[in-house]
PDB file of N, CA and C in Angstrom:
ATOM      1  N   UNK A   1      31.859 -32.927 -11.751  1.00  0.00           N
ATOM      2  CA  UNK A   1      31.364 -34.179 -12.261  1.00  0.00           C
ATOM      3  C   UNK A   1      32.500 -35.200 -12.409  1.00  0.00           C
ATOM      4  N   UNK A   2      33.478 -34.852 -12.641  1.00  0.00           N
ATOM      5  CA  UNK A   2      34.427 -35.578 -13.291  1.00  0.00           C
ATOM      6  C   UNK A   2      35.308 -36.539 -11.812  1.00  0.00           C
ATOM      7  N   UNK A   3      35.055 -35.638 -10.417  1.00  0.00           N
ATOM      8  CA  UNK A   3      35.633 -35.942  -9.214  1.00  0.00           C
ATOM      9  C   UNK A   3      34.848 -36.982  -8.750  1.00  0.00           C
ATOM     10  N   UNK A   4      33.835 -36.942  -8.977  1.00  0.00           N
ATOM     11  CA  UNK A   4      32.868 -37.846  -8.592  1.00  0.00           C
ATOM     12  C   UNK A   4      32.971 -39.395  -9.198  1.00  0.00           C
ATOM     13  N   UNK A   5      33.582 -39.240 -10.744  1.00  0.00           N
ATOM     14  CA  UNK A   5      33.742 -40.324 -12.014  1.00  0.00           C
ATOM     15  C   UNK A   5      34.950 -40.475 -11.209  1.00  0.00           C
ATOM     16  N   UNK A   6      36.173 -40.026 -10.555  1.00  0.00           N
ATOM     17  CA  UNK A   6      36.801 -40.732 -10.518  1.00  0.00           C
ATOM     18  C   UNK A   6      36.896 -41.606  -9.087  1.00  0.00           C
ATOM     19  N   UNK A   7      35.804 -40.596  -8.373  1.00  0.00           N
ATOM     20  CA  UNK A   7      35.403 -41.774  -6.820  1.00  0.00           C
ATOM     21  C   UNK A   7      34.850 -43.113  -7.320  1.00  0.00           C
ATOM     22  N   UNK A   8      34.292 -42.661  -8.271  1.00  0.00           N
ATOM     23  CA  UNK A   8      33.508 -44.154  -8.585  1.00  0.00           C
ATOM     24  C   UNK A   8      34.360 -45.031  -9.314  1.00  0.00           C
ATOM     25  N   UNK A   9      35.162 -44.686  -9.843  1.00  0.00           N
ATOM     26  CA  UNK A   9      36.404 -45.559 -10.591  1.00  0.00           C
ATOM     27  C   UNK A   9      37.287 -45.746  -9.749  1.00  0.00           C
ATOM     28  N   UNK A  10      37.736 -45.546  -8.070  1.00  0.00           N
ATOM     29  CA  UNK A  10      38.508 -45.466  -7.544  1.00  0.00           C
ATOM     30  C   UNK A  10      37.549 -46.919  -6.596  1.00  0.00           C
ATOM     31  N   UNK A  11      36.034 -46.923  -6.536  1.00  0.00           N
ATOM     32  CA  UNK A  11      35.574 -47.988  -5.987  1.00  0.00           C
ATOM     33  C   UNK A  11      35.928 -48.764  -6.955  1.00  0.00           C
ATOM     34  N   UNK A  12      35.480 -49.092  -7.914  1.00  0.00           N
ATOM     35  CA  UNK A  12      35.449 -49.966  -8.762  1.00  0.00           C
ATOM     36  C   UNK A  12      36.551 -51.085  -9.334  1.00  0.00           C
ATOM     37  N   UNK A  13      37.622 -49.929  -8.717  1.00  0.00           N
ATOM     38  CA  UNK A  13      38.845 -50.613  -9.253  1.00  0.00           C
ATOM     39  C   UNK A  13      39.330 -51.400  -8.022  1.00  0.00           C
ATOM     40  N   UNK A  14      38.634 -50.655  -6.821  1.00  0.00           N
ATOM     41  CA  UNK A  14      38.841 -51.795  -5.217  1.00  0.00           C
ATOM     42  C   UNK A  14      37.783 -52.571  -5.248  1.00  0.00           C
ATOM     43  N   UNK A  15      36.911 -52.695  -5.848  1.00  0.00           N
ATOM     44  CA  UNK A  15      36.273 -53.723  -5.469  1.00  0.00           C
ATOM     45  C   UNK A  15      36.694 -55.109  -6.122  1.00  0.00           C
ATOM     46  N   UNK A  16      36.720 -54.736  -7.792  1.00  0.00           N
ATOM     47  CA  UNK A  16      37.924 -55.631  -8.577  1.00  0.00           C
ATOM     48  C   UNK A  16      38.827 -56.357  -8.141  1.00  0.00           C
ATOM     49  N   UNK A  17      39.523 -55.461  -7.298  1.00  0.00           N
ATOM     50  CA  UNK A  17      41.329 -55.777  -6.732  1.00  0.00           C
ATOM     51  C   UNK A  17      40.706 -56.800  -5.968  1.00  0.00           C
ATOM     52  N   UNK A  18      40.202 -56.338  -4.678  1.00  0.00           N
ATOM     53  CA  UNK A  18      39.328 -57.294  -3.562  1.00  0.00           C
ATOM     54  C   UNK A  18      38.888 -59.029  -4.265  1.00  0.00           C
ATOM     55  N   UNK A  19      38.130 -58.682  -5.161  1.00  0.00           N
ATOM     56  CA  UNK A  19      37.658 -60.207  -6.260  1.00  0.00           C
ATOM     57  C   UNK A  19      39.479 -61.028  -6.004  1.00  0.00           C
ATOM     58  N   UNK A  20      40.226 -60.037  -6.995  1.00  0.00           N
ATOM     59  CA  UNK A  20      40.927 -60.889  -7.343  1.00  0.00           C
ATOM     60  C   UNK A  20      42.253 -61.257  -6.392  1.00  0.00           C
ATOM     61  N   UNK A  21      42.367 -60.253  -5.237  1.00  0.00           N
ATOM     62  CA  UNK A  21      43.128 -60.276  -3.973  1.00  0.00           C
ATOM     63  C   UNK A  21      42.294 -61.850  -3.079  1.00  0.00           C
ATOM     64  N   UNK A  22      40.932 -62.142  -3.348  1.00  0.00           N
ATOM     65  CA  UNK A  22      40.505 -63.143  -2.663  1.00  0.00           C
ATOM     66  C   UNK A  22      40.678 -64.685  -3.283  1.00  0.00           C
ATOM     67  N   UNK A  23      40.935 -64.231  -4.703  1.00  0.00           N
ATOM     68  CA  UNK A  23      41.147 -65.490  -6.191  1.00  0.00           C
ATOM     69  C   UNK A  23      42.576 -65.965  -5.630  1.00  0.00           C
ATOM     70  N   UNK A  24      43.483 -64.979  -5.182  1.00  0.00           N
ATOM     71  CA  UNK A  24      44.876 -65.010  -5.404  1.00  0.00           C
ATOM     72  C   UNK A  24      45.131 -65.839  -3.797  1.00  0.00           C
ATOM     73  N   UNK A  25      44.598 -65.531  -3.049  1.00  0.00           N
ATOM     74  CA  UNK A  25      44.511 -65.646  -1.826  1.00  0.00           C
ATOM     75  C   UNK A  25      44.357 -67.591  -1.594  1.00  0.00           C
ATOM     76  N   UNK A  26      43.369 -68.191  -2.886  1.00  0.00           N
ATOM     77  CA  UNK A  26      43.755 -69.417  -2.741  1.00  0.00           C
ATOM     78  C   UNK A  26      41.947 -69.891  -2.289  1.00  0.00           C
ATOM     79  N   UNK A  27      41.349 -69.108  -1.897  1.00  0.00           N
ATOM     80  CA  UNK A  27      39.841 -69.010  -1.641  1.00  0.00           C
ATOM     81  C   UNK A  27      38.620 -69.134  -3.170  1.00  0.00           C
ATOM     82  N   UNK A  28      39.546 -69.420  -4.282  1.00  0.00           N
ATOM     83  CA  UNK A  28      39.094 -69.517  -5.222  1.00  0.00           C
ATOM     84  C   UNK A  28      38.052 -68.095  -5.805  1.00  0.00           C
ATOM     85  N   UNK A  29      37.543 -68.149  -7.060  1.00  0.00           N
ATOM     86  CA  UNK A  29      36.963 -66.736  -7.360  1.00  0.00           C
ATOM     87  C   UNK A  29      35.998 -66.402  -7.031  1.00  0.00           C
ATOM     88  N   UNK A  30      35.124 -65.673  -6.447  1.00  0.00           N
ATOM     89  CA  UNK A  30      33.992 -65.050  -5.737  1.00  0.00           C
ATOM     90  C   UNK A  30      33.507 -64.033  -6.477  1.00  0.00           C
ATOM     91  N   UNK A  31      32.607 -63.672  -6.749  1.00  0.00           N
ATOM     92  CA  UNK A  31      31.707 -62.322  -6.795  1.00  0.00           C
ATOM     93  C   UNK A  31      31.829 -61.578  -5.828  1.00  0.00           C
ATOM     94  N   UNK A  32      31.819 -60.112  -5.927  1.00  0.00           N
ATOM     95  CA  UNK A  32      31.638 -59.061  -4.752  1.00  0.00           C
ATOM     96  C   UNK A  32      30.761 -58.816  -4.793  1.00  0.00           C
ATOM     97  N   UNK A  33      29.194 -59.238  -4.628  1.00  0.00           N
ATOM     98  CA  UNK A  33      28.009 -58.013  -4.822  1.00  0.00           C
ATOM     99  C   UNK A  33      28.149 -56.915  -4.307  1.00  0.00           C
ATOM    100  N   UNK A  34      27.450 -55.943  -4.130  1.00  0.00           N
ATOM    101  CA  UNK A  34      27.439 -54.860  -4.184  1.00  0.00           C
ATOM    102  C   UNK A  34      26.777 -54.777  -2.597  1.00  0.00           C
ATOM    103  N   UNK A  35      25.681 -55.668  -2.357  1.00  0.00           N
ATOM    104  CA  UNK A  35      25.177 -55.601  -1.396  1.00  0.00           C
ATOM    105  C   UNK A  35      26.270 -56.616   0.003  1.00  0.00           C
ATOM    106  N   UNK A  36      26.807 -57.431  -0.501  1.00  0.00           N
ATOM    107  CA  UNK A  36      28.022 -57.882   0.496  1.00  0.00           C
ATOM    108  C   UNK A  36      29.099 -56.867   0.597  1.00  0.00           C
ATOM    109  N   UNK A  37      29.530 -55.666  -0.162  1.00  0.00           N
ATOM    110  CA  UNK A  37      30.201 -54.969  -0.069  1.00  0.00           C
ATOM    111  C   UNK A  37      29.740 -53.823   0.757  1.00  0.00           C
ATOM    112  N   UNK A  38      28.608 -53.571   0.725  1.00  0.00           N
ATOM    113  CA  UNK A  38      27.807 -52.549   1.814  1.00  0.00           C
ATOM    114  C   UNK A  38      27.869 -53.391   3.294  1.00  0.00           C
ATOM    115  N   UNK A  39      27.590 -54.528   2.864  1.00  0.00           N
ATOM    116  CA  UNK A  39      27.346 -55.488   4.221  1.00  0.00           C
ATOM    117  C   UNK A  39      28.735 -54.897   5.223  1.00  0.00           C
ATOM    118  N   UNK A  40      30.001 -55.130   4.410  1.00  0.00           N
ATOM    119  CA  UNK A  40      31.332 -55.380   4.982  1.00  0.00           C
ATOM    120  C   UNK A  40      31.421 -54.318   5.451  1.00  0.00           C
ATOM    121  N   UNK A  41      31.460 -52.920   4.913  1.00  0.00           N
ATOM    122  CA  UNK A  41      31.363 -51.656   5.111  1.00  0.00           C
ATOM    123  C   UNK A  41      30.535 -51.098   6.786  1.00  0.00           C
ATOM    124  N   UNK A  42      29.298 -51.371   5.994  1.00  0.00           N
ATOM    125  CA  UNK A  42      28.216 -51.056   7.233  1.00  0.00           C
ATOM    126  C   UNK A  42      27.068 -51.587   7.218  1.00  0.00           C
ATOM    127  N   UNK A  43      27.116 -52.649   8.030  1.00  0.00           N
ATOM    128  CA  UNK A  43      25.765 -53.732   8.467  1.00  0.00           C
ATOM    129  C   UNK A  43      24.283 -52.525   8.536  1.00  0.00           C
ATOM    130  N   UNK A  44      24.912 -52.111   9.515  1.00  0.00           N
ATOM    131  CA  UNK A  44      23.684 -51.132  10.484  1.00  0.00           C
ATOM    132  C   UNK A  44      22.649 -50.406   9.065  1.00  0.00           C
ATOM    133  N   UNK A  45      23.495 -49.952   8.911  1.00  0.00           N
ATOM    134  CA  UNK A  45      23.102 -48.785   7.833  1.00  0.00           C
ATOM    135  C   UNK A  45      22.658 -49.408   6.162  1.00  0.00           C
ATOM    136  N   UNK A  46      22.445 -50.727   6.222  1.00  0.00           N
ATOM    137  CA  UNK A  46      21.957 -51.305   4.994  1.00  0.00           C
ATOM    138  C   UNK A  46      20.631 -51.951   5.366  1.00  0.00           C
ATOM    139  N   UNK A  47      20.562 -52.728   7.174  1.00  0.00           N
ATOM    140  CA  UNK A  47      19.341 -52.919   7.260  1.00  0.00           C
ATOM    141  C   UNK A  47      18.287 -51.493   7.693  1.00  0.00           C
ATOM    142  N   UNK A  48      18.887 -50.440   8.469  1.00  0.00           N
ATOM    143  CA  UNK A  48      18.085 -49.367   7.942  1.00  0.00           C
ATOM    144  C   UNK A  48      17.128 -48.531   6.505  1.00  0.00           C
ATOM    145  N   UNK A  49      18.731 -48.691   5.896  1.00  0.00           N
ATOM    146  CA  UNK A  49      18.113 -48.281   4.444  1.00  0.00           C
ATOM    147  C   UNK A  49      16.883 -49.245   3.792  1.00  0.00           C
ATOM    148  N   UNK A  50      16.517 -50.511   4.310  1.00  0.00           N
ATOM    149  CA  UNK A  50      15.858 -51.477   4.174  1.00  0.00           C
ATOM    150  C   UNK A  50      14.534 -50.677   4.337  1.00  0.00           C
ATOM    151  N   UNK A  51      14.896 -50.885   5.859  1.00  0.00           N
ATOM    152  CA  UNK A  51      13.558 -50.456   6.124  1.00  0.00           C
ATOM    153  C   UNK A  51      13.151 -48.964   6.291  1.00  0.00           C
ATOM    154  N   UNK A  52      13.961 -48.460   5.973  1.00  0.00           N
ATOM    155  CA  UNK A  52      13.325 -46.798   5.584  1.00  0.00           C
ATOM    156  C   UNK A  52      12.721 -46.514   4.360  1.00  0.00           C
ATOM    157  N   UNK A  53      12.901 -47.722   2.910  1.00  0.00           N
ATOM    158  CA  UNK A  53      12.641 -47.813   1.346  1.00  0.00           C
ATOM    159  C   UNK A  53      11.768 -48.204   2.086  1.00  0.00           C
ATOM    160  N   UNK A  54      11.207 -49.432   2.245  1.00  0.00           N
ATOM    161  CA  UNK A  54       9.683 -50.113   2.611  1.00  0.00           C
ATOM    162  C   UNK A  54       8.794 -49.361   3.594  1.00  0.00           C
ATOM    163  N   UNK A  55       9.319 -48.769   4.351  1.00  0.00           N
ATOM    164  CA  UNK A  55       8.308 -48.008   4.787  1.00  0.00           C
ATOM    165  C   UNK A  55       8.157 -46.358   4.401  1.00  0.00           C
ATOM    166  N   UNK A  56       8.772 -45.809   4.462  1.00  0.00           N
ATOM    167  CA  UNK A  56       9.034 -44.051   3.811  1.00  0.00           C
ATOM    168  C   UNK A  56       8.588 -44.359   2.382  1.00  0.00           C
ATOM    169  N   UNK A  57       9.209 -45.087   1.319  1.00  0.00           N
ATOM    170  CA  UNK A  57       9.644 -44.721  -0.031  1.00  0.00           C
ATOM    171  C   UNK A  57       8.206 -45.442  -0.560  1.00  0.00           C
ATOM    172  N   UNK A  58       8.448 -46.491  -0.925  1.00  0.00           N
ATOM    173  CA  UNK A  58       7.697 -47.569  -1.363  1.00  0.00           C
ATOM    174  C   UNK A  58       8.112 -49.116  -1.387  1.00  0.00           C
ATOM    175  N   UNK A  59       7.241 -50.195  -0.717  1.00  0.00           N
ATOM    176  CA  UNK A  59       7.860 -51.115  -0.261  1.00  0.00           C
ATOM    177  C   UNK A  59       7.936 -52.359  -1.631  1.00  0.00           C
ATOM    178  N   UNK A  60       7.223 -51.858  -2.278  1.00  0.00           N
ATOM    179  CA  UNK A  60       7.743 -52.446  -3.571  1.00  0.00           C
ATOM    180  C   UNK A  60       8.935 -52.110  -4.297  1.00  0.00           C
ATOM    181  N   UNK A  61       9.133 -51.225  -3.920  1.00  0.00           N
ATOM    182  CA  UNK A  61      10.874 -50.530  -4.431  1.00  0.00           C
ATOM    183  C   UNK A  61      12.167 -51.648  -4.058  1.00  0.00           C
ATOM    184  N   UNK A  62      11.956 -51.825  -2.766  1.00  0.00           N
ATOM    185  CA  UNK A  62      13.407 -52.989  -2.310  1.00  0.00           C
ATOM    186  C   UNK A  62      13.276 -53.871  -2.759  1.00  0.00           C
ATOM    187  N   UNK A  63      12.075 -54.880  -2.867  1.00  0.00           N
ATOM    188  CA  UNK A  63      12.012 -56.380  -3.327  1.00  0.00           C
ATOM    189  C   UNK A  63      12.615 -56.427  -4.454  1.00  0.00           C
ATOM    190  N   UNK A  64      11.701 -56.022  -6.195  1.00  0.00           N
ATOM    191  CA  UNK A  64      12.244 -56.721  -7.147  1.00  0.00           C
ATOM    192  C   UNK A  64      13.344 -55.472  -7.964  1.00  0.00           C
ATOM    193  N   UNK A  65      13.331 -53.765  -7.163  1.00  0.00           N
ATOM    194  CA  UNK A  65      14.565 -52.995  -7.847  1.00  0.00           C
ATOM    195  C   UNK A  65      15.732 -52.819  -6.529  1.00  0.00           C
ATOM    196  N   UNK A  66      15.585 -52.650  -5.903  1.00  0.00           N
ATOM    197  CA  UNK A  66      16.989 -52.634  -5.645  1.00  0.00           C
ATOM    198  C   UNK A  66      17.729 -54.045  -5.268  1.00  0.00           C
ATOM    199  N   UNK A  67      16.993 -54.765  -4.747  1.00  0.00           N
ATOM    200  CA  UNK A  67      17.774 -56.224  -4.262  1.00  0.00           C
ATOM    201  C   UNK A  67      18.368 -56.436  -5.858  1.00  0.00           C
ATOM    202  N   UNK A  68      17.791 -56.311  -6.706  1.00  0.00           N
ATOM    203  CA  UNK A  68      18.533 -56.993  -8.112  1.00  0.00           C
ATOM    204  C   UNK A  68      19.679 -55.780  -8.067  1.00  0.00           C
ATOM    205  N   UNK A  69      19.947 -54.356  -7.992  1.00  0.00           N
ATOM    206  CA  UNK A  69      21.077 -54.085  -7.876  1.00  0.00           C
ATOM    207  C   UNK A  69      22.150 -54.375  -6.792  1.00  0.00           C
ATOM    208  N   UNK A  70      21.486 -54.679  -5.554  1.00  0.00           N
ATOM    209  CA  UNK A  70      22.636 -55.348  -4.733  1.00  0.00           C
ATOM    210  C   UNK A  70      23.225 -56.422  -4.591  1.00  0.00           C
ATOM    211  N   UNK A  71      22.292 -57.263  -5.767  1.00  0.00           N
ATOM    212  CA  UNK A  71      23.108 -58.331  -6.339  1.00  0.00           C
ATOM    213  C   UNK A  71      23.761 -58.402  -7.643  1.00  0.00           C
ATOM    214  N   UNK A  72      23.894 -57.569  -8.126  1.00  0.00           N
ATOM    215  CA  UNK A  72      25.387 -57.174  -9.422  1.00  0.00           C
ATOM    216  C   UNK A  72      26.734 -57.098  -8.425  1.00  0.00           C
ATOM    217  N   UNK A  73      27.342 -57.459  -9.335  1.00  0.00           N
ATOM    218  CA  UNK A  73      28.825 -57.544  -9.073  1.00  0.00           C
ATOM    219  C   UNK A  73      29.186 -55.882  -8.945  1.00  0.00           C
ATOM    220  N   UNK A  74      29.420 -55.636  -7.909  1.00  0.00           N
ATOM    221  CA  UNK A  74      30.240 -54.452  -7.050  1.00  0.00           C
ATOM    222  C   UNK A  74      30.959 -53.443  -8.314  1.00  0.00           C
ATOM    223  N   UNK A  75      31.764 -54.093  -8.569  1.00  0.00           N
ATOM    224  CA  UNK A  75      32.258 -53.002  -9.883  1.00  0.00           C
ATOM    225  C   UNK A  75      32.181 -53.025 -11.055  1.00  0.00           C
ATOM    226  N   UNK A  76      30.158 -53.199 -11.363  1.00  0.00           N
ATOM    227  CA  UNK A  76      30.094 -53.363 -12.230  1.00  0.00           C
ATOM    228  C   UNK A  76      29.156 -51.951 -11.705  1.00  0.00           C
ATOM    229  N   UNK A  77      28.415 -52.041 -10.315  1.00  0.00           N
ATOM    230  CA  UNK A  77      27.830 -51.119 -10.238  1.00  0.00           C
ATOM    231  C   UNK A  77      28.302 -49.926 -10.164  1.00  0.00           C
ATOM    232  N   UNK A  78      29.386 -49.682 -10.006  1.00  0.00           N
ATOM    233  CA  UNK A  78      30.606 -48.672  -9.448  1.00  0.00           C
ATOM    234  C   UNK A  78      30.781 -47.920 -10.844  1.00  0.00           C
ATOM    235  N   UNK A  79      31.334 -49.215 -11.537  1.00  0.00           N
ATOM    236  CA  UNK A  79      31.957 -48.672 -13.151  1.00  0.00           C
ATOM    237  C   UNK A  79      30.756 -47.902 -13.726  1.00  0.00           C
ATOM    238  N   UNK A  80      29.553 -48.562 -14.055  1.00  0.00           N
ATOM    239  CA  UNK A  80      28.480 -47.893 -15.056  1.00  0.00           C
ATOM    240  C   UNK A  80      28.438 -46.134 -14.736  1.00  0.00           C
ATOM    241  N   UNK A  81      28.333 -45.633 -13.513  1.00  0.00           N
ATOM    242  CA  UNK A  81      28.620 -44.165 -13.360  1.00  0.00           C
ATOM    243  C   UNK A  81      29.552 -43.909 -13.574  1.00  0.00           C
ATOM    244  N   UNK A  82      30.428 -43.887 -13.549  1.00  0.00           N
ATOM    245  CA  UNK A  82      31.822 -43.909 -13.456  1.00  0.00           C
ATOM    246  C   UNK A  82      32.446 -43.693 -15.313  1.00  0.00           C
ATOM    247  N   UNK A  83      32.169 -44.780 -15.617  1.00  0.00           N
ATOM    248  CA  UNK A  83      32.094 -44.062 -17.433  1.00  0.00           C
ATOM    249  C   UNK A  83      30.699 -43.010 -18.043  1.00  0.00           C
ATOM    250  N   UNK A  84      29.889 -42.789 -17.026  1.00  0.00           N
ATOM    251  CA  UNK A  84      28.705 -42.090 -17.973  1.00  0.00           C
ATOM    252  C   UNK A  84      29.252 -40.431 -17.455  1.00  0.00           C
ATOM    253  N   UNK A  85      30.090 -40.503 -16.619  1.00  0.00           N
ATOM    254  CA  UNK A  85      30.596 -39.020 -15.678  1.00  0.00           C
ATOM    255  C   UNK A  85      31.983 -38.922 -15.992  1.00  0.00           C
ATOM    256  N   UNK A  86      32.665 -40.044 -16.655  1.00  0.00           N
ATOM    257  CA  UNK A  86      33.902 -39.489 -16.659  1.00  0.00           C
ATOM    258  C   UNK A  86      33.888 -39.207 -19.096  1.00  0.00           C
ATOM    259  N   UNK A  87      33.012 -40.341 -19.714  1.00  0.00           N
ATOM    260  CA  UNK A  87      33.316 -39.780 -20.811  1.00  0.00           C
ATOM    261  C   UNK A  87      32.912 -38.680 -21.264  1.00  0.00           C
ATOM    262  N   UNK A  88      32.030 -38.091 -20.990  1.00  0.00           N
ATOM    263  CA  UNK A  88      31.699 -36.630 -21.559  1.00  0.00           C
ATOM    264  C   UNK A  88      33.069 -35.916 -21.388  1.00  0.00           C
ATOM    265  N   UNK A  89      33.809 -35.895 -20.196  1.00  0.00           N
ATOM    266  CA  UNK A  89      35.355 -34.805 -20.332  1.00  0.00           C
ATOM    267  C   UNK A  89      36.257 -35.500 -20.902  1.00  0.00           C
ATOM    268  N   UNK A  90      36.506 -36.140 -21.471  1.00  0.00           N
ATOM    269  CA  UNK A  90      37.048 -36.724 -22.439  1.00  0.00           C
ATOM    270  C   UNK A  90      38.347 -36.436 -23.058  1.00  0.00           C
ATOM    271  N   UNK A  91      39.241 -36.036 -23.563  1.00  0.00           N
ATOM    272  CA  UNK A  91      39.833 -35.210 -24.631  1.00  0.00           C
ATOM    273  C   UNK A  91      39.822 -35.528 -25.956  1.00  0.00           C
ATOM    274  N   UNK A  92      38.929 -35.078 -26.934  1.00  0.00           N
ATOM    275  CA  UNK A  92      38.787 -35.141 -28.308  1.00  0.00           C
ATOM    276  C   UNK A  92      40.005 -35.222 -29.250  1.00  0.00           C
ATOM    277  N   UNK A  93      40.290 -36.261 -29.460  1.00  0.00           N
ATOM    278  CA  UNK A  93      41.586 -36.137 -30.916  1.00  0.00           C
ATOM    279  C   UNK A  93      40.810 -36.497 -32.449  1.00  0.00           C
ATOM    280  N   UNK A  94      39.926 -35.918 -32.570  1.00  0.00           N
ATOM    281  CA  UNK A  94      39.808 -35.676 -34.166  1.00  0.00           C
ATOM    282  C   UNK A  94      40.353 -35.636 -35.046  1.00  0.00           C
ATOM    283  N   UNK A  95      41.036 -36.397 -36.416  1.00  0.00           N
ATOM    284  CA  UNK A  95      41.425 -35.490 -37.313  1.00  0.00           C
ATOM    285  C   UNK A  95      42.948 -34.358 -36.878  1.00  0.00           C
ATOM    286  N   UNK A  96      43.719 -34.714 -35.700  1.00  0.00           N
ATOM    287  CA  UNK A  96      44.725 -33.808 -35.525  1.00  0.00           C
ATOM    288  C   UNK A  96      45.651 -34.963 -35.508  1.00  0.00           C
ATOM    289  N   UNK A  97      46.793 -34.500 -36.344  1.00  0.00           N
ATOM    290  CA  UNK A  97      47.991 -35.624 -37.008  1.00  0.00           C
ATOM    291  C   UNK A  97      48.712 -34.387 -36.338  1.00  0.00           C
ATOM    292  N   UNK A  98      49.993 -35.113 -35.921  1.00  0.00           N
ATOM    293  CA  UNK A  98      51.565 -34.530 -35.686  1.00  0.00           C
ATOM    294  C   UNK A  98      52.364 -34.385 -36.449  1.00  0.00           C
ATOM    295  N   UNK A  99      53.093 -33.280 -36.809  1.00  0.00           N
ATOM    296  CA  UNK A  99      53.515 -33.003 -37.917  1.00  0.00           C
ATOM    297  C   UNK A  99      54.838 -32.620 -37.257  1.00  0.00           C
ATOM    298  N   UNK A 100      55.793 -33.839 -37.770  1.00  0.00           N
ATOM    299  CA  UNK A 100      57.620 -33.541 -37.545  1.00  0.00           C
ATOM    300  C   UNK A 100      58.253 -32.481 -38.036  1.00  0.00           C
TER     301      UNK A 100
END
């Protein structure tokens, strides 16, 4: 679980960089959606997934739930798994003081 929290924190933190590698760049600040970040990745394979939800899944599924997640900001979608998989392993400091 925890390998997985840190793939997703390993997107998250490139998709970030990317935002602010494009701010720095002089192109002023941009959003990454999530769905322009699939775009950049792989065209092919996002208008498939399109139309394999609308027709296989349910075609009410793409319109008003997933298009609203492929329009969140990229590492915001990245991060939310990413802390729900990485805090459970955690390391607990309770109540334990160091004693010189």
């Amino acid at each position: 679980m925890r390998i997985i929290g840190y793939f997703f924190a390993i997107l998250a933190i490139a998709s970030a960089s990317y935002e602010v590698w494009q701010a720095a760049a002089g192109t002023g600040w941009r959003i990454l959606s999530l769905g322009e970040f699939w775009y950049k990745i792989d065209s092919h394979s996002l208008s498939v997934s399109q139309a394999g939800v609308q027709r296989y899944i349910a075609p009410w599924l793409w319109e008003p739930v997933i298009t609203t997640i492929l329009r969140m900001p990229a590492w915001v979608v990245f991060g939310t798994p990413c802390l729900f998989l990485l805090w459970p392993g955690r390391k607990k400091f309770r109540g334990q003081r160091r004693r010189y």
